[in-house]
Protein backbone atom coordinates (compact mmCIF):
# COMPACT_ATOMS: atom_id res chain seq x y z
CA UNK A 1 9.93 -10.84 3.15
CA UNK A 2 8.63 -7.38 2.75
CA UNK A 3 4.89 -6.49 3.14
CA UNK A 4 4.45 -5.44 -0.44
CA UNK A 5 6.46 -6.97 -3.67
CA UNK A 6 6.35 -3.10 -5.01
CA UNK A 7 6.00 -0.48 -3.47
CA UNK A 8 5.55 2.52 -6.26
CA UNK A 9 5.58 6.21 -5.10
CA UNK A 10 4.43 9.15 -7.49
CA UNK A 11 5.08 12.46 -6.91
CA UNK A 12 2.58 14.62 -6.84
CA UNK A 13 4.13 17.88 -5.99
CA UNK A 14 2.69 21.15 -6.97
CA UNK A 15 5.57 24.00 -6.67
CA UNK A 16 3.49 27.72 -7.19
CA UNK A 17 6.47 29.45 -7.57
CA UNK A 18 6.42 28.52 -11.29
CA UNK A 19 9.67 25.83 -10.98
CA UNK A 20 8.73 22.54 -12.59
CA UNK A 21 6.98 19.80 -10.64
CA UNK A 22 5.52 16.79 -11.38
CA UNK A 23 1.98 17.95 -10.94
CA UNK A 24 2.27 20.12 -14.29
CA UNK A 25 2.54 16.73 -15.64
CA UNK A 26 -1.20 15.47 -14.33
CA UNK A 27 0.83 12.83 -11.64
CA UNK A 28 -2.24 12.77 -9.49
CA UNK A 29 -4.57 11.86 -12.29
CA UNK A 30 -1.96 9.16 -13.91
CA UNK A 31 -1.40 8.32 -10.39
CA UNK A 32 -5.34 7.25 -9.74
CA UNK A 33 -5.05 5.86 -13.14
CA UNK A 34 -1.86 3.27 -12.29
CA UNK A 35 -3.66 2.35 -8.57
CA UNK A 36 -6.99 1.18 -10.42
CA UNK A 37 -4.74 -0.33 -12.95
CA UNK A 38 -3.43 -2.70 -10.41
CA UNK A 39 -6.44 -3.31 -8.72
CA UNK A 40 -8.21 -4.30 -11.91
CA UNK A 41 -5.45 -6.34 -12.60
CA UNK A 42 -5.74 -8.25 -9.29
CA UNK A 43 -2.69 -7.02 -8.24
CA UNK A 44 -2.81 -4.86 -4.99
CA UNK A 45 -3.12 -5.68 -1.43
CA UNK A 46 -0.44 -7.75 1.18
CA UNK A 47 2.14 -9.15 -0.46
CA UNK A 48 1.19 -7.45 -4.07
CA UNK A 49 1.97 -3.86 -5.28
CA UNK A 50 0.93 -0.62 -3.85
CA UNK A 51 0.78 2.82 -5.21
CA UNK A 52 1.13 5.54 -3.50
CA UNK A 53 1.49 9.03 -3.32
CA UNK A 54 4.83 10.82 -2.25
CA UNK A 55 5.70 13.97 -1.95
CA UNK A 56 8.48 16.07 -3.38
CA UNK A 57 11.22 13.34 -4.35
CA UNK A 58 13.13 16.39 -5.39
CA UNK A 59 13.90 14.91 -8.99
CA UNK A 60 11.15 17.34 -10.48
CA UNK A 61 13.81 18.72 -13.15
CA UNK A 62 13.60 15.26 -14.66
CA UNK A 63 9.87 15.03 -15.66
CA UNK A 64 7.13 13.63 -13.57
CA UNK A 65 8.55 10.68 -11.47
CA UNK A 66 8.13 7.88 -9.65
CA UNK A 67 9.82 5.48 -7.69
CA UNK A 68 9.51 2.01 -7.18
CA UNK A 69 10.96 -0.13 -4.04
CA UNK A 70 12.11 -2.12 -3.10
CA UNK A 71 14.30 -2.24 -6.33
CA UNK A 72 14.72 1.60 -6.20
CA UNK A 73 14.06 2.14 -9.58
CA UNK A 74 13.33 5.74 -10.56
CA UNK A 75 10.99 6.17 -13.52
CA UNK A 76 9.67 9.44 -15.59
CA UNK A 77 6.52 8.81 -17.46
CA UNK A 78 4.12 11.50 -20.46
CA UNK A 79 1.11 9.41 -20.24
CA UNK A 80 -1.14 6.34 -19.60
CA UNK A 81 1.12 4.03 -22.11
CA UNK A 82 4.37 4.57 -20.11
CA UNK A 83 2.39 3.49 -17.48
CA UNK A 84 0.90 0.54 -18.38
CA UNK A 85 4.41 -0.44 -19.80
CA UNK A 86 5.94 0.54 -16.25
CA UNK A 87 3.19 -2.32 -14.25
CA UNK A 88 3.17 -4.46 -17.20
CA UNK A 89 7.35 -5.34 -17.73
CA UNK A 90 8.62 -4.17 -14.22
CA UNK A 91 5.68 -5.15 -11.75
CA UNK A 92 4.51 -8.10 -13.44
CA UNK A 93 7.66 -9.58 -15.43
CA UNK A 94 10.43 -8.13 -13.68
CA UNK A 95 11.83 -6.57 -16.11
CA UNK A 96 12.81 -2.75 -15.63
CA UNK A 97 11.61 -0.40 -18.47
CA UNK A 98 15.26 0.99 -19.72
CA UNK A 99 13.91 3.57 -22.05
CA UNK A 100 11.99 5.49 -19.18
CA UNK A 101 14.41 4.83 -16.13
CA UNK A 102 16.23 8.18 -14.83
């Protein structure tokens, strides 16, 4: 059994060098957002879902990103919707979100 059912990184790397990263994108603040998300929803802690913050996952050409073990399903996400689609048909239901998968 692993500790967590999820385990959800976001990137939240800022590049200065002007190359795209995932930061450009406002990952830290839809990061905060999906972590009180899942606490609201009653879903973090032992055995639940965690979010976390990653580094670079060096996939910053592709959008913002985030990963999610221990199915090691990538994700890119624009805003708070994609997000609450992402906890609310993968982490909840199972059910991997086709449409934003990379």
């Amino acid at each position: 059994m692993h500790f967590y059912q999820h385990h959800v990184f976001f990137c939240t790397n800022k590049r200065d060098d002007g190359r795209p990263c995932c930061e450009n994108y406002h990952a830290s603040e839809l990061r905060a957002y999906a972590k009180q998300r899942i606490k609201d929803l009653g879903l973090s802690g032992k055995s639940k879902i965690r979010i976390n913050t990653a580094g670079c996952l060096d996939r910053c050409d592709e959008g913002p990103v985030i990963v999610v073990y221990p199915d090691e399903t990538w994700y890119t996400y624009i805003d708070k919707e994609d997000i609450d689609e992402i906890i609310e048909e993968h982490l909840v239901n199972g059910r991997p979100v086709e449409r934003l998968k990379i």
